[in-house]
N, C-alpha and C. Protein backbone atom coordinates (compact mmCIF):
# COMPACT_ATOMS: atom_id res chain seq x y z
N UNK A 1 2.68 -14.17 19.31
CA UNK A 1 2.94 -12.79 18.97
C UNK A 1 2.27 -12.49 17.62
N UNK A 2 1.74 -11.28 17.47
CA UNK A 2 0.77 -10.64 16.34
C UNK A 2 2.13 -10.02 15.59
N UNK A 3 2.19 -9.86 14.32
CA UNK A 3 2.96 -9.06 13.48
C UNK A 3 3.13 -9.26 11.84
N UNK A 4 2.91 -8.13 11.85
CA UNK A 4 2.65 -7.94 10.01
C UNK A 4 3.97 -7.28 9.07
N UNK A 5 4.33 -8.23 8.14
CA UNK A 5 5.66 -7.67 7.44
C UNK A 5 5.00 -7.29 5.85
N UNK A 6 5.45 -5.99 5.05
CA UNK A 6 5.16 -5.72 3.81
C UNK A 6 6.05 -6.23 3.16
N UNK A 7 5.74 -7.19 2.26
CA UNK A 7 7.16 -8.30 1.78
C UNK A 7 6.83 -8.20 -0.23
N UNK A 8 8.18 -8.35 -0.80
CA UNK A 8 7.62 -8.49 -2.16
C UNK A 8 6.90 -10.33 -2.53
N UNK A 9 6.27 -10.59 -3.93
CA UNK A 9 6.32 -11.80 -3.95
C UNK A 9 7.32 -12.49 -3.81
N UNK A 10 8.32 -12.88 -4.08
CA UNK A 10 9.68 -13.51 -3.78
C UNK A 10 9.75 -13.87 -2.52
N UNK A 11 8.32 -12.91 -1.42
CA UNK A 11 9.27 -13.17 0.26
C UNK A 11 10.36 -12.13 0.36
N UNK A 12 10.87 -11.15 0.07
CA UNK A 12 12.08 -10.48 0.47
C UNK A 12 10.97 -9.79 0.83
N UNK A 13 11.79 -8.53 2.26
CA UNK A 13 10.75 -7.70 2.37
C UNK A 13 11.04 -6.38 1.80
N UNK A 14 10.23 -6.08 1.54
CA UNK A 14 9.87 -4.92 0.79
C UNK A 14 10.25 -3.53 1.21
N UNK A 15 11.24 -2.54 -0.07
CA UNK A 15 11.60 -1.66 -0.11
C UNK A 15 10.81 -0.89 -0.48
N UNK A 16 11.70 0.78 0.29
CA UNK A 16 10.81 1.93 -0.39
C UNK A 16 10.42 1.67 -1.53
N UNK A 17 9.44 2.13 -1.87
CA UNK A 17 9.10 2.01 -3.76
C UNK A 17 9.44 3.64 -3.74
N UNK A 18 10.05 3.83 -4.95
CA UNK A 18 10.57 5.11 -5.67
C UNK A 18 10.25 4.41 -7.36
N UNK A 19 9.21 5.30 -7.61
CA UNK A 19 8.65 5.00 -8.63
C UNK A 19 9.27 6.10 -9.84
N UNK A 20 10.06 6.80 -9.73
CA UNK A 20 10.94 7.50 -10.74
C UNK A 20 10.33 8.79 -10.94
N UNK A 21 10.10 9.30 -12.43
CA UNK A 21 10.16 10.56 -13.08
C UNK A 21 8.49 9.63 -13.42
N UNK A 22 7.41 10.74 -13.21
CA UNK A 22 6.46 9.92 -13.76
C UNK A 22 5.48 11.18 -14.18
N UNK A 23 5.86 11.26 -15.95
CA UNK A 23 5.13 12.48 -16.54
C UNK A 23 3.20 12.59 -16.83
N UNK A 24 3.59 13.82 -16.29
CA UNK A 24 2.30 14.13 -16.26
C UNK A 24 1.03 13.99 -17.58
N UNK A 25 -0.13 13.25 -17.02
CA UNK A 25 -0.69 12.19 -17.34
C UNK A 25 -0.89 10.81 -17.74
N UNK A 26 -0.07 10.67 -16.91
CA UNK A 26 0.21 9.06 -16.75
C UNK A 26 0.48 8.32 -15.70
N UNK A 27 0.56 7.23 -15.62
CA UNK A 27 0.56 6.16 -13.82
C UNK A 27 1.78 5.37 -14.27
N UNK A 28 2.38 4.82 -13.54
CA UNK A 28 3.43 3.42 -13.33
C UNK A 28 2.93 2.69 -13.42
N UNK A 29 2.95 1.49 -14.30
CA UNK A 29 2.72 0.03 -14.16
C UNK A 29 2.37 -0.58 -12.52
N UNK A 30 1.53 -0.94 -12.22
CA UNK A 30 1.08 -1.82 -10.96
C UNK A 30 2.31 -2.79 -10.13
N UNK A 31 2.83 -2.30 -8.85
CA UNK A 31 3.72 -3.08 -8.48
C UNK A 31 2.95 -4.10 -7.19
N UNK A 32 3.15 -5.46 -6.87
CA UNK A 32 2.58 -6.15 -6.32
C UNK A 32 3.39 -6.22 -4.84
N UNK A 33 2.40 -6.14 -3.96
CA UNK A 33 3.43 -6.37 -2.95
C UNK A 33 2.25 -7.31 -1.72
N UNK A 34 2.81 -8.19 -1.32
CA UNK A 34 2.51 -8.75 0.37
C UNK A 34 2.74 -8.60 1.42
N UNK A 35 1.34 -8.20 2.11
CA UNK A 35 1.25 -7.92 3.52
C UNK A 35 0.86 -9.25 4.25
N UNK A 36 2.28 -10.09 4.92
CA UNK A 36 2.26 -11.46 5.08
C UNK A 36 1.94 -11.14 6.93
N UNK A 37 1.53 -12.20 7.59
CA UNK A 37 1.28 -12.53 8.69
C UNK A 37 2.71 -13.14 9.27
N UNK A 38 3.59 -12.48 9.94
CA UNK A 38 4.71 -13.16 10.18
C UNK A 38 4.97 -13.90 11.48
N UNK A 39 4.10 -13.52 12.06
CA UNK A 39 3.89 -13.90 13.85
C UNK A 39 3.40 -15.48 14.09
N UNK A 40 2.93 -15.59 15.07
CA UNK A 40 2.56 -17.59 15.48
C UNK A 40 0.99 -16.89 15.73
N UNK A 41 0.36 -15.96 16.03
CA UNK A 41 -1.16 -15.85 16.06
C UNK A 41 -2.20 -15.48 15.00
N UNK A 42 -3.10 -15.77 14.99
CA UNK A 42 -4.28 -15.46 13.80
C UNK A 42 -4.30 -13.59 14.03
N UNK A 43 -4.37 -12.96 12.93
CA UNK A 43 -5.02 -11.44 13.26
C UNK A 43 -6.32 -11.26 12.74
N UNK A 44 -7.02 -10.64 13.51
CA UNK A 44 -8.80 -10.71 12.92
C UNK A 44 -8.97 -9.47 13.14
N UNK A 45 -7.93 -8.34 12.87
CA UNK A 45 -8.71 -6.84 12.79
C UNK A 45 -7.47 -6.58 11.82
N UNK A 46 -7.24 -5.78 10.67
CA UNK A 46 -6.44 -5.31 10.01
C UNK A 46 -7.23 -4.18 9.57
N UNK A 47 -6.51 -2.77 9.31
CA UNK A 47 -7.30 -1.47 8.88
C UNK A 47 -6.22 -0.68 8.18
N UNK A 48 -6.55 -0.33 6.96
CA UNK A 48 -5.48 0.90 6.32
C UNK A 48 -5.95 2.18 6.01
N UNK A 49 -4.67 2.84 5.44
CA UNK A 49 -4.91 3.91 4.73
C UNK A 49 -3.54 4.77 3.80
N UNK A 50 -3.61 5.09 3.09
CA UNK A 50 -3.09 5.83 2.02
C UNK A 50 -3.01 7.43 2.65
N UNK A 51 -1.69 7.83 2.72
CA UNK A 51 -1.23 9.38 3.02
C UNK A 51 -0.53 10.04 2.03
N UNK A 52 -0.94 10.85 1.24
CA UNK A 52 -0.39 11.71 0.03
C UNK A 52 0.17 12.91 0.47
N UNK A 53 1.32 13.49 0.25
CA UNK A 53 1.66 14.93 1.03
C UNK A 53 0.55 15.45 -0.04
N UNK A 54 0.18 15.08 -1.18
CA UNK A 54 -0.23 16.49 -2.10
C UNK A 54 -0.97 16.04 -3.22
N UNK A 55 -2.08 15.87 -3.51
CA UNK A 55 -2.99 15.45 -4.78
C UNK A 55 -2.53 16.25 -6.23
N UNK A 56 -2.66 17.24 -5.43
CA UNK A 56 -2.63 18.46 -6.85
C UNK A 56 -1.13 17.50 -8.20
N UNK A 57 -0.33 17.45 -7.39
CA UNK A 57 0.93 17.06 -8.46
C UNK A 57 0.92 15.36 -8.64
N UNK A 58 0.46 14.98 -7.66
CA UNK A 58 0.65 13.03 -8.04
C UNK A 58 -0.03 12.79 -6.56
N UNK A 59 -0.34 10.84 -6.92
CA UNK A 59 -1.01 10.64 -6.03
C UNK A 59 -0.39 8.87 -5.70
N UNK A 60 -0.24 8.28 -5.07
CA UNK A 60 0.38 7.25 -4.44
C UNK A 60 -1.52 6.37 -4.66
N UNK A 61 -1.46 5.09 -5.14
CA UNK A 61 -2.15 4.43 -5.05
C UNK A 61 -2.16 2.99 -4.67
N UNK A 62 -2.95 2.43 -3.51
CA UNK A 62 -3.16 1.48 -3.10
C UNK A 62 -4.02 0.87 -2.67
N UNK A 63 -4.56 -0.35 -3.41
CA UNK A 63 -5.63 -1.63 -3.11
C UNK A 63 -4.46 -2.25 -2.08
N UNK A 64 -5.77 -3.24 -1.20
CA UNK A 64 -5.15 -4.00 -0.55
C UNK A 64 -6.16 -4.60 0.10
N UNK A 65 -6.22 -6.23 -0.41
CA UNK A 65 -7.28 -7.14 -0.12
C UNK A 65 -7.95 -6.76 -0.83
N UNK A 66 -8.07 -6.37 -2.69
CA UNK A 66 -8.98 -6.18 -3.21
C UNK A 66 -10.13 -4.34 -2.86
N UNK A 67 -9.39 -3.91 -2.02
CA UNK A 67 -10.13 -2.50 -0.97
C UNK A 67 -9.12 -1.37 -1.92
N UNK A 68 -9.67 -0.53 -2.34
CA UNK A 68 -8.95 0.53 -2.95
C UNK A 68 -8.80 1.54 -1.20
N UNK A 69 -7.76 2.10 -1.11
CA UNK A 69 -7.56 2.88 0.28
C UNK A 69 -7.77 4.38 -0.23
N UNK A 70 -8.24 4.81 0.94
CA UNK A 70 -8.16 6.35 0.76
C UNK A 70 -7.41 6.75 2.25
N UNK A 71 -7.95 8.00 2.11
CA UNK A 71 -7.29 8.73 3.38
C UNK A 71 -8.00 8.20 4.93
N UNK A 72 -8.71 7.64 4.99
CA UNK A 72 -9.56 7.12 6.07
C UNK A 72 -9.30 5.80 6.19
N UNK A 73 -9.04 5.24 7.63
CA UNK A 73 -9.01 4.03 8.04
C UNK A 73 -10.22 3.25 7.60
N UNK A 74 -9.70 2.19 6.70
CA UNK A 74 -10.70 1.44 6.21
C UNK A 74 -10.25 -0.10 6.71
N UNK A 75 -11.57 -0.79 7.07
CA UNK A 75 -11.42 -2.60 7.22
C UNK A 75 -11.15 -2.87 5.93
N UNK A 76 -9.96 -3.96 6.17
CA UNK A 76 -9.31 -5.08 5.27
C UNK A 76 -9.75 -6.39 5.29
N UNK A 77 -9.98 -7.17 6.39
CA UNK A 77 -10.24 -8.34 6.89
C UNK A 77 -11.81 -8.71 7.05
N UNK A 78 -11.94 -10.00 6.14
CA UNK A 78 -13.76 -10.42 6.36
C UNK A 78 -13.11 -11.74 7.10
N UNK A 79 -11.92 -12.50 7.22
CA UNK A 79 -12.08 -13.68 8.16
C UNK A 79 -10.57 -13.31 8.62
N UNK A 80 -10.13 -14.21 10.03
CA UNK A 80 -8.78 -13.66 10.73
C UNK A 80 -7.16 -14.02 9.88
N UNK A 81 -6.85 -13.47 9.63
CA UNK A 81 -5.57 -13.72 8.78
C UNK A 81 -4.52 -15.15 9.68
N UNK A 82 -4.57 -15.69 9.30
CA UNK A 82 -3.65 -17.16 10.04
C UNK A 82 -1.94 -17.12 9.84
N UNK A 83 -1.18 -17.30 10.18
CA UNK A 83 0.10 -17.08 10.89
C UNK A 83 0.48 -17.89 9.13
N UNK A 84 1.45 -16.82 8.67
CA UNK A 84 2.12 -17.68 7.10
C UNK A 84 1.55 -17.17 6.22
N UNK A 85 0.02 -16.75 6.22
CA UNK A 85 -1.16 -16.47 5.60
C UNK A 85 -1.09 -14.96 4.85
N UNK A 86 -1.23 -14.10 3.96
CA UNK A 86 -1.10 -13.03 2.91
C UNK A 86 -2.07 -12.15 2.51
N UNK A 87 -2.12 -10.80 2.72
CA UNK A 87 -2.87 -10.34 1.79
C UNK A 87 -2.48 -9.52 0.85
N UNK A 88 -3.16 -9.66 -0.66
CA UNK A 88 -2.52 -8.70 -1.25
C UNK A 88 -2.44 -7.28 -2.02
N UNK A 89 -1.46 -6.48 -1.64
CA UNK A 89 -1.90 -5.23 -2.08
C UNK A 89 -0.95 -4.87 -3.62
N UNK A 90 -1.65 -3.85 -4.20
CA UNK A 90 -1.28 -3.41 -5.89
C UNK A 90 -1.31 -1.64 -5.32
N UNK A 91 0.10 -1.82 -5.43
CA UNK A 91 0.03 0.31 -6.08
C UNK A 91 0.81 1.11 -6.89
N UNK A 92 1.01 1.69 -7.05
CA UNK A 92 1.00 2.73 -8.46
C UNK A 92 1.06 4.36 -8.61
N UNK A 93 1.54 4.64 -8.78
CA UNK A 93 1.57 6.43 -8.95
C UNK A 93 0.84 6.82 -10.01
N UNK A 94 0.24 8.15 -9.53
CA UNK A 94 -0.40 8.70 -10.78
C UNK A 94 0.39 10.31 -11.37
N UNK A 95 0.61 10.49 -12.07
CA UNK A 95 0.47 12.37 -12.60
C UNK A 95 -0.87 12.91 -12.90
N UNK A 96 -1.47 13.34 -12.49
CA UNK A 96 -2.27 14.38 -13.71
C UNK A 96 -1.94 14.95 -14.47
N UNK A 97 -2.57 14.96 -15.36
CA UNK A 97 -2.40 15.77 -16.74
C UNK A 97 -2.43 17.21 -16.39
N UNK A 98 -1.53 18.14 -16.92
CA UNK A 98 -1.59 19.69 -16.61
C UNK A 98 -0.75 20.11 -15.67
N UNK A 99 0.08 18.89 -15.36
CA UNK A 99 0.50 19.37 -14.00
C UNK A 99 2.18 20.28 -14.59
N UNK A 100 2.61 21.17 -14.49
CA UNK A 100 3.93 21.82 -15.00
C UNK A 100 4.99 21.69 -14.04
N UNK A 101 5.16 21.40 -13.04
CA UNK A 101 6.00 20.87 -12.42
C UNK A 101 6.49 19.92 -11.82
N UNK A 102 6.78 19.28 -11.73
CA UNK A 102 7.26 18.06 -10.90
C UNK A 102 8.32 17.99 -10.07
N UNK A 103 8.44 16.75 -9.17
CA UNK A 103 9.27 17.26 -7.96
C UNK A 103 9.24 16.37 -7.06
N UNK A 104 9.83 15.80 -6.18
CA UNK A 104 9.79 14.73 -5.37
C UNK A 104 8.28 14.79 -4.63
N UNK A 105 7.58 13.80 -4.43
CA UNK A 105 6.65 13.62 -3.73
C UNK A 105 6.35 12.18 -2.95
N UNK A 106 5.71 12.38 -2.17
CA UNK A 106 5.47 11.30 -1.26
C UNK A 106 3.74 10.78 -0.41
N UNK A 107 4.29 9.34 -1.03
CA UNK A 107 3.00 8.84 0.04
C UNK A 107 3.19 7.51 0.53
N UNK A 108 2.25 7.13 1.69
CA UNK A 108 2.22 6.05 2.38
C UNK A 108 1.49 5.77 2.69
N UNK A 109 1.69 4.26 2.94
CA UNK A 109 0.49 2.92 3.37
C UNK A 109 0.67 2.81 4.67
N UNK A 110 -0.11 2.66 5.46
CA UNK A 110 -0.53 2.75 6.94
C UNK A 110 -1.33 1.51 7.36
N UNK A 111 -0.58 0.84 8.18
CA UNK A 111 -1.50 -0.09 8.57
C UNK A 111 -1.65 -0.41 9.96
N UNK A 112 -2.93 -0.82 10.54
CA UNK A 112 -2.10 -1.33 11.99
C UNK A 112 -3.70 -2.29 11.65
N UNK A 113 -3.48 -2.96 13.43
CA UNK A 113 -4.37 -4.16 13.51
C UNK A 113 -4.39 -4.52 15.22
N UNK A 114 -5.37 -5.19 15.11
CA UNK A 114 -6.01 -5.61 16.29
C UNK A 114 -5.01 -6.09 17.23
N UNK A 115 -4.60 -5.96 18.84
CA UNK A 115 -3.38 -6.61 19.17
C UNK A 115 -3.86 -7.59 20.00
């Protein structure tokens, strides 16, 4: 069986991130997280992407495998990920500067993979 868990380093798996009150012009410190191989098979297609409701006020940021993501399905994988095996992603919120309001916002990491 193929299957991918978003886990912190520790191995626990990984909660919403709610990155707080985050004033405008400035980012959150880099939180680390693993996208572990939890299944008994190798995966040799992995593809992401990053979904922002809204640029204008903040922006959800995520590398993963070294790949900064945007809004477009992008390849992750140059060899097949092996069963136990990790890749790892770094993300972070941003504000822009100028921004006068603030307000709950949201984004997400998207992943799927070869079955």
């Amino acid at each position: 069986m193929k299957q991918l868990q978003l886990r912190l380093p520790d191995g626990t798996p990984a909660p919403a991130t709610d990155f707080g009150s985050v004033p405008p012009g400035t980012s959150t410190p880099t939180r680390e997280l693993r996208l572990v191989n939890t299944g008994d098979e190798p995966i040799t297609s992995i593809e992401a992407l990053v979904v922002n409701d809204s640029l204008s006020d903040g922006e959800y940021r995520v590398s993963l495998n070294g790949v900064p993501l945007t809004g477009e399905w992008q390849p992750i994988l140059s060899a097949p990920l092996p069963p136990g095996a990790f890749l790892t992603a770094q993300e972070s919120w941003t504000t822009p500067g100028g921004v006068t309001t603030t307000g709950a916002d949201h984004g997400q990491l998207r992943v799927r993979y070869a079955q």
